[in-house]
N, C-alpha and C. Protein backbone atom coordinates (compact mmCIF):
# COMPACT_ATOMS: atom_id res chain seq x y z
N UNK A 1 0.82 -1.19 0.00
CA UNK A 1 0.00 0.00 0.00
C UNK A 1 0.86 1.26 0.00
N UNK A 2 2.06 1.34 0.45
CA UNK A 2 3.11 2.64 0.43
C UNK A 2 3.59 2.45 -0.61
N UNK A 3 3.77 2.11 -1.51
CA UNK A 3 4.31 1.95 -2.86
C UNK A 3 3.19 2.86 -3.81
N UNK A 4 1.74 2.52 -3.37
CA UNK A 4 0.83 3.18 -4.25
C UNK A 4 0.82 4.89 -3.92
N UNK A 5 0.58 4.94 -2.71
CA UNK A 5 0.93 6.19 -2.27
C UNK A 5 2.34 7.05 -2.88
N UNK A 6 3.28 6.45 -2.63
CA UNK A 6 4.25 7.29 -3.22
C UNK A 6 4.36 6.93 -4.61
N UNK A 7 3.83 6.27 -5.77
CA UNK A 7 3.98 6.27 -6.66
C UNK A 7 2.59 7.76 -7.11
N UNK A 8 1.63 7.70 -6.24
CA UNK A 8 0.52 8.82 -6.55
C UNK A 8 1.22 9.93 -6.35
N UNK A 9 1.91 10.14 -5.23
CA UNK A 9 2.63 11.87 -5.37
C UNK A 9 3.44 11.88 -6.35
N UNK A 10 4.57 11.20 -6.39
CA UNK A 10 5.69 11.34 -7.64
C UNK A 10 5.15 11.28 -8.99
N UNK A 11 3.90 10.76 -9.27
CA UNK A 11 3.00 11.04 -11.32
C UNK A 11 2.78 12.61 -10.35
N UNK A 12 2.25 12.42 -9.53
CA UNK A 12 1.22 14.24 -9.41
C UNK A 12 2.58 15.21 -9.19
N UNK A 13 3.69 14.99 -8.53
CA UNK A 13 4.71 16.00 -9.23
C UNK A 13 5.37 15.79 -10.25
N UNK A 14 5.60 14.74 -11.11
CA UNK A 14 5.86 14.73 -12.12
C UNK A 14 4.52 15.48 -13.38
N UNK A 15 3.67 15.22 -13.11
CA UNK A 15 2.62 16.20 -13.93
C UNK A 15 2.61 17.82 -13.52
N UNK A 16 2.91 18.17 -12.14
CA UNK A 16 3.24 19.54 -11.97
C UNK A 16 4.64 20.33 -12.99
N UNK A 17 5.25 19.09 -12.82
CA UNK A 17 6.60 19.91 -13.31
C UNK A 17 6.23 20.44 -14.94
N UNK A 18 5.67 19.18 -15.24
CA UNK A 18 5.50 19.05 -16.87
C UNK A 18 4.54 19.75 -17.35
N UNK A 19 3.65 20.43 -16.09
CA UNK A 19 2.28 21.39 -17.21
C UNK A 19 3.11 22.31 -17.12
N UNK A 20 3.80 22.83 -16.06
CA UNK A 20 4.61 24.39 -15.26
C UNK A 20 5.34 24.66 -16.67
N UNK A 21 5.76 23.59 -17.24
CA UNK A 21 7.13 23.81 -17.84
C UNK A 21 6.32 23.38 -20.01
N UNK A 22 4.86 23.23 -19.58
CA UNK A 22 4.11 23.59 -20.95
C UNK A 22 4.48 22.42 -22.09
N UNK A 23 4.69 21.00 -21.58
CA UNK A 23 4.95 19.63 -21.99
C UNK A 23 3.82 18.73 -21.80
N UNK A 24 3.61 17.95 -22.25
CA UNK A 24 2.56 17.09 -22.18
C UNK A 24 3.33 15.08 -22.24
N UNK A 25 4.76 15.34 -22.52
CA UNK A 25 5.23 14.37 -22.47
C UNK A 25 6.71 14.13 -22.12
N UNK A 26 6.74 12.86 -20.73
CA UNK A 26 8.10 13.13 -19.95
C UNK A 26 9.23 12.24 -20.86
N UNK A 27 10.33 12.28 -20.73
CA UNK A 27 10.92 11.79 -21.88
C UNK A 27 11.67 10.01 -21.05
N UNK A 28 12.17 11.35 -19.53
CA UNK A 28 13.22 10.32 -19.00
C UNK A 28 12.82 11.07 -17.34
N UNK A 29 13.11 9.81 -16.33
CA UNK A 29 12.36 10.14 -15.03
C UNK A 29 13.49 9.39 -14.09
N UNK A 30 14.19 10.49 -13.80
CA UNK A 30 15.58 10.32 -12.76
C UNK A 30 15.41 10.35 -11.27
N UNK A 31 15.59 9.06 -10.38
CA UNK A 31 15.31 8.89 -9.25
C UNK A 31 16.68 8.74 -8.23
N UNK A 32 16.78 9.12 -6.70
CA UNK A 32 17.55 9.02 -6.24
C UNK A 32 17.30 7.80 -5.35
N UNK A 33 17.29 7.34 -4.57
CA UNK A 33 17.29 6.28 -4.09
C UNK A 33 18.20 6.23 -2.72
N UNK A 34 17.32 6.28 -1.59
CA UNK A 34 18.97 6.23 -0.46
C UNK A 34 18.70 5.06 0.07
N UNK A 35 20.18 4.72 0.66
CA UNK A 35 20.72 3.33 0.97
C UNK A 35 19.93 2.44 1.45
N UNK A 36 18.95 3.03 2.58
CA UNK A 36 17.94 1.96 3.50
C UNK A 36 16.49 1.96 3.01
N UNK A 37 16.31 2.68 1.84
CA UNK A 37 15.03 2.54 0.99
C UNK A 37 14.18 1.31 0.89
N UNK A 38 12.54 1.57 1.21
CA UNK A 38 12.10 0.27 1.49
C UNK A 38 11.94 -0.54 0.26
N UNK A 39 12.20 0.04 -1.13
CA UNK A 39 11.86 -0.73 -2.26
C UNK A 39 12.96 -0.72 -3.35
N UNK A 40 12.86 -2.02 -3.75
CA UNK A 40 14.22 -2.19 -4.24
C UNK A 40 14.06 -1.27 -5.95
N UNK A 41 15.13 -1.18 -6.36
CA UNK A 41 14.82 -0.30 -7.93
C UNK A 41 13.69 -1.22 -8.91
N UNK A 42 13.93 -2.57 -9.24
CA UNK A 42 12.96 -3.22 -10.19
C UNK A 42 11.73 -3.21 -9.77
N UNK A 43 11.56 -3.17 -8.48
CA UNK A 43 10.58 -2.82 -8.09
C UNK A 43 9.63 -1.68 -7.98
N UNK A 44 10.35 -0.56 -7.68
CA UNK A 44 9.81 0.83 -8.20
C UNK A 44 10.01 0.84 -9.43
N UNK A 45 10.32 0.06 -10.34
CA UNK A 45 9.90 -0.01 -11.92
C UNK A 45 9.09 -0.45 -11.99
N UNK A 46 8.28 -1.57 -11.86
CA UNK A 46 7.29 -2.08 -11.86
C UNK A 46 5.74 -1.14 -11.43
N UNK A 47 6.20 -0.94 -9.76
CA UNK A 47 4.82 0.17 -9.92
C UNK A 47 4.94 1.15 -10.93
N UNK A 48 6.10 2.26 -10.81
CA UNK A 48 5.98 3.09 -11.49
C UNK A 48 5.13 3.10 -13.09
N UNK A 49 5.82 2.01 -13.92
CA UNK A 49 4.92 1.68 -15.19
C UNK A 49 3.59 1.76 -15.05
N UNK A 50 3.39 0.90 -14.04
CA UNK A 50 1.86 0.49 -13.98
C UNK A 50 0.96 2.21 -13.68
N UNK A 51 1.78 2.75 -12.99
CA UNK A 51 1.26 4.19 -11.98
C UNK A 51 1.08 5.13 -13.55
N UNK A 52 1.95 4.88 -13.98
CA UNK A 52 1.81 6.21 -14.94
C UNK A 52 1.16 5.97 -16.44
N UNK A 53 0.62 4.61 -16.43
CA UNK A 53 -0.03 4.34 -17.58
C UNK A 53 -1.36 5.63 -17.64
N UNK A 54 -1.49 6.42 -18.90
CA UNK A 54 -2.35 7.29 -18.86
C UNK A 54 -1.69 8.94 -18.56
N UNK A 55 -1.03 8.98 -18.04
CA UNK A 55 0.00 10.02 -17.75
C UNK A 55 0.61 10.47 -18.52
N UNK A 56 1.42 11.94 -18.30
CA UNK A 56 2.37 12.38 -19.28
C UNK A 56 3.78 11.50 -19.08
N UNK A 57 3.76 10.80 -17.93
CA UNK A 57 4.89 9.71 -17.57
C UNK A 57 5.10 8.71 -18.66
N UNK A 58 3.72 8.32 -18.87
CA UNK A 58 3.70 7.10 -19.57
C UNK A 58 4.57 6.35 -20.61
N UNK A 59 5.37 5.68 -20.46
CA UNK A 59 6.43 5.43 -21.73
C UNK A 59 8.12 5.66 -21.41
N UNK A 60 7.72 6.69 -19.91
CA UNK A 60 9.03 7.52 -20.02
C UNK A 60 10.23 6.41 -19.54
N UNK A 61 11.47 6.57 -19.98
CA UNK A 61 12.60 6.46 -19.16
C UNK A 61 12.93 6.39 -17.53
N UNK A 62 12.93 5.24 -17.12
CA UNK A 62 13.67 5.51 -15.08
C UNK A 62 14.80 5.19 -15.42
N UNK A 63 15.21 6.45 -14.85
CA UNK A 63 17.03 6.05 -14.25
C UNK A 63 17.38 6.03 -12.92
N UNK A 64 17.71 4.97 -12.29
CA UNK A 64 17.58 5.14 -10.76
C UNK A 64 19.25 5.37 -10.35
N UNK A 65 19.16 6.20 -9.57
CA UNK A 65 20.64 5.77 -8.61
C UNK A 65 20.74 5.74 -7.23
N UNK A 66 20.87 4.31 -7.03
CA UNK A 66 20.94 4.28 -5.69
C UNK A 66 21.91 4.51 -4.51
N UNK A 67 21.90 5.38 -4.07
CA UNK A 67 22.69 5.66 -2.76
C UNK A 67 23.37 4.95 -1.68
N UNK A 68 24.93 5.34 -1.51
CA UNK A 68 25.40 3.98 -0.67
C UNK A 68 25.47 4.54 1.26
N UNK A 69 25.11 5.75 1.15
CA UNK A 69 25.59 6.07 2.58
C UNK A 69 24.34 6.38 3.27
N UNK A 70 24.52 5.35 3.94
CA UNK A 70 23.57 5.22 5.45
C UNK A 70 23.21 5.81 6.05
N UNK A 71 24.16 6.42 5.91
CA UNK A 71 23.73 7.81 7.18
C UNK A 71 23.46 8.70 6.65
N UNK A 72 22.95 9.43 5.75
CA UNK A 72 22.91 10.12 4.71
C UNK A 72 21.18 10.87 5.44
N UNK A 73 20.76 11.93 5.47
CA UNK A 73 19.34 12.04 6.28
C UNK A 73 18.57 11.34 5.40
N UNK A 74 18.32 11.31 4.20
CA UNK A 74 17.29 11.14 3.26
C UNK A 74 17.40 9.69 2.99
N UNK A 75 18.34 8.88 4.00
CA UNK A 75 18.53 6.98 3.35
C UNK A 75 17.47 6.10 2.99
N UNK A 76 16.46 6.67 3.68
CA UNK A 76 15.35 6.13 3.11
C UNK A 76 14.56 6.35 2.27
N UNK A 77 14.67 7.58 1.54
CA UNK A 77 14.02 7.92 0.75
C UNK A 77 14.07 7.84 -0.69
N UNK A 78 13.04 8.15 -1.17
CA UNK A 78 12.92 7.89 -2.96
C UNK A 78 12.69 9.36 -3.46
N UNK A 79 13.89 10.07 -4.10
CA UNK A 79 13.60 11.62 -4.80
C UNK A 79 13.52 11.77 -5.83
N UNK A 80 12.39 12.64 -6.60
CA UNK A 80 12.55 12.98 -7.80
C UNK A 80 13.92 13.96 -7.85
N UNK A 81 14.59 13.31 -8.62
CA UNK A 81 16.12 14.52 -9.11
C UNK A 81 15.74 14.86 -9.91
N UNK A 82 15.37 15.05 -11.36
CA UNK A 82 14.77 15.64 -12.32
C UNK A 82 13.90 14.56 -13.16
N UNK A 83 13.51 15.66 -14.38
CA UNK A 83 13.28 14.59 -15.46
C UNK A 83 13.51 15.41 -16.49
N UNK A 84 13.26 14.58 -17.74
CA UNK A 84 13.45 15.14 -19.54
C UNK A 84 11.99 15.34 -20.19
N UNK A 85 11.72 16.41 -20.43
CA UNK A 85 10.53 16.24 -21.20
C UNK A 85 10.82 16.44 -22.71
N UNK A 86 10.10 16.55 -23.35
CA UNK A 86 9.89 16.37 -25.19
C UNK A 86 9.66 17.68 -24.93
């Protein structure tokens, strides 16, 4: 169920960025990933696809990079770093 949730905010800021910026289609969708993150990358591929079918996401590119330091404040977290639109 937290997977759906954060896959719903990250399309709804990924659609903020992309009306703001007068695009209708994302090209490539760059994620950060820190070390103690509860979901592994193929896995936030998986929702993600499914999340953004219908979206300006839809189709787009994930590039994940995952983070090695632990201690890092954000280790658990999943960030939008940018994306590419058309």
């Amino acid at each position: 169920m937290h997977e759906h949730s954060l896959m719903n905010d990250l399309i709804h800021k990924i659609e903020g960025i992309a009306i703001a910026q007068g695009s209708r289609k994302v090209v490539c969708v760059y994620i950060k990933m820190g070390a103690l993150c509860h979901i592994s990358p193929s896995h936030f591929v998986e929702h993600f696809v499914q999340s953004s079918i219908g979206t300006v996401a839809e189709n787009a590119r994930i590039e994940i990079d995952v983070l090695q330091d632990t201690s890092h404040p954000q280790a658990q977290d999943v960030l939008l770093d940018k994306i590419t639109l058309e």
